[in-house]
Protein backbone atom coordinates (compact mmCIF):
# COMPACT_ATOMS: atom_id res chain seq x y z
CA UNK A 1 22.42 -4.40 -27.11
CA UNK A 2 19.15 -5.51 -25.54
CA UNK A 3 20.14 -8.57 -26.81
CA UNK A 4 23.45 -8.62 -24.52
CA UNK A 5 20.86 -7.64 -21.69
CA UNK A 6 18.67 -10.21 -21.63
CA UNK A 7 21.77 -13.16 -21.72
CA UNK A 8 23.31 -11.61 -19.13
CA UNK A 9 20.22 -11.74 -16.99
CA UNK A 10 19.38 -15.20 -17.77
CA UNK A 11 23.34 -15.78 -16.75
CA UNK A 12 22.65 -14.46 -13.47
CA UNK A 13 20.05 -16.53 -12.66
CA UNK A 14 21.45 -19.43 -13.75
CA UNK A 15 23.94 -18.77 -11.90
CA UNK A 16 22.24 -18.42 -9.03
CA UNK A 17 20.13 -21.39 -9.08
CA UNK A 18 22.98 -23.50 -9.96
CA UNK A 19 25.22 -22.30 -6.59
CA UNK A 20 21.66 -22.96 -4.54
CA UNK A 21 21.18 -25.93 -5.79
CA UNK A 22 25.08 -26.69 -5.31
CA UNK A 23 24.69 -25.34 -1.70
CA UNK A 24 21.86 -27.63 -1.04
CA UNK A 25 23.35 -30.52 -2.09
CA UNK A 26 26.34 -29.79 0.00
CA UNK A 27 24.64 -29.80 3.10
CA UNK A 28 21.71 -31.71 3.06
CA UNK A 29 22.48 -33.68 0.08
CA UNK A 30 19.91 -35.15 -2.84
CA UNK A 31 17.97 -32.26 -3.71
CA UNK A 32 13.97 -33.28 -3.04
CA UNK A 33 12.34 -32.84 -6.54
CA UNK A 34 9.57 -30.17 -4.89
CA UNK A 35 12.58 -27.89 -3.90
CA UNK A 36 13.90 -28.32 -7.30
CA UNK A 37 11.44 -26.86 -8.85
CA UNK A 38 10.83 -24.32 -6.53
CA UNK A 39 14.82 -23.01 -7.32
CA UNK A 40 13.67 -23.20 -11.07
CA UNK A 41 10.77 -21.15 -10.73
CA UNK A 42 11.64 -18.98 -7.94
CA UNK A 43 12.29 -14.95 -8.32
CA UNK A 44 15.57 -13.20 -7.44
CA UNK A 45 14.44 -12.49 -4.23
CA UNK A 46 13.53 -15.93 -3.31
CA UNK A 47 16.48 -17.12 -4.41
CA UNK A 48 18.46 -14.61 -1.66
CA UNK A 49 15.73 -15.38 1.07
CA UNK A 50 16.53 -19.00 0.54
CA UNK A 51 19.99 -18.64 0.23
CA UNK A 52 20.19 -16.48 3.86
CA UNK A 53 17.94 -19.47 5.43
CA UNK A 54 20.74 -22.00 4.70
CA UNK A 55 22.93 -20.81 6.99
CA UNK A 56 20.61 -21.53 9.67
CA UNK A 57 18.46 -24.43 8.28
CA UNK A 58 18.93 -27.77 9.94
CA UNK A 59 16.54 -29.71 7.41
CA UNK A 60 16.22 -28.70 3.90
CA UNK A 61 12.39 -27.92 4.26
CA UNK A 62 13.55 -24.96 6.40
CA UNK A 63 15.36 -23.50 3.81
CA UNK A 64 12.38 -22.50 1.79
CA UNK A 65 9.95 -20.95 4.88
């Protein structure tokens, strides 16, 4: 059981970095490698900060303040 845990945490974050980085790409294009690992190391929290500042960002830098 702790098994199933653990995948289906690692799912969620996957899945979360993946529709960042998708929503990145989208509107600002070529993800900069500094933001890419920033998604890949970033917490949960982070990852919903960042994801709230796209809808407002007008350059990708302003996505991660």
């Amino acid at each position: 059981m702790e098994g199933y845990r653990i995948g289906f945490r690692q799912g969620l974050r996957l899945g979360r970095i993946e529709t960042l980085r998708k929503l990145i790409e989208h509107k600002f294009g070529v993800i900069p490698d500094w933001a890419d690992a920033g998604i890949n190391e970033a917490s949960a929290g982070k990852h919903y900060r960042w994801s709230a500042n796209l809808v407002n960002a007008q350059r990708v830098e302003d996505v991660f303040k």
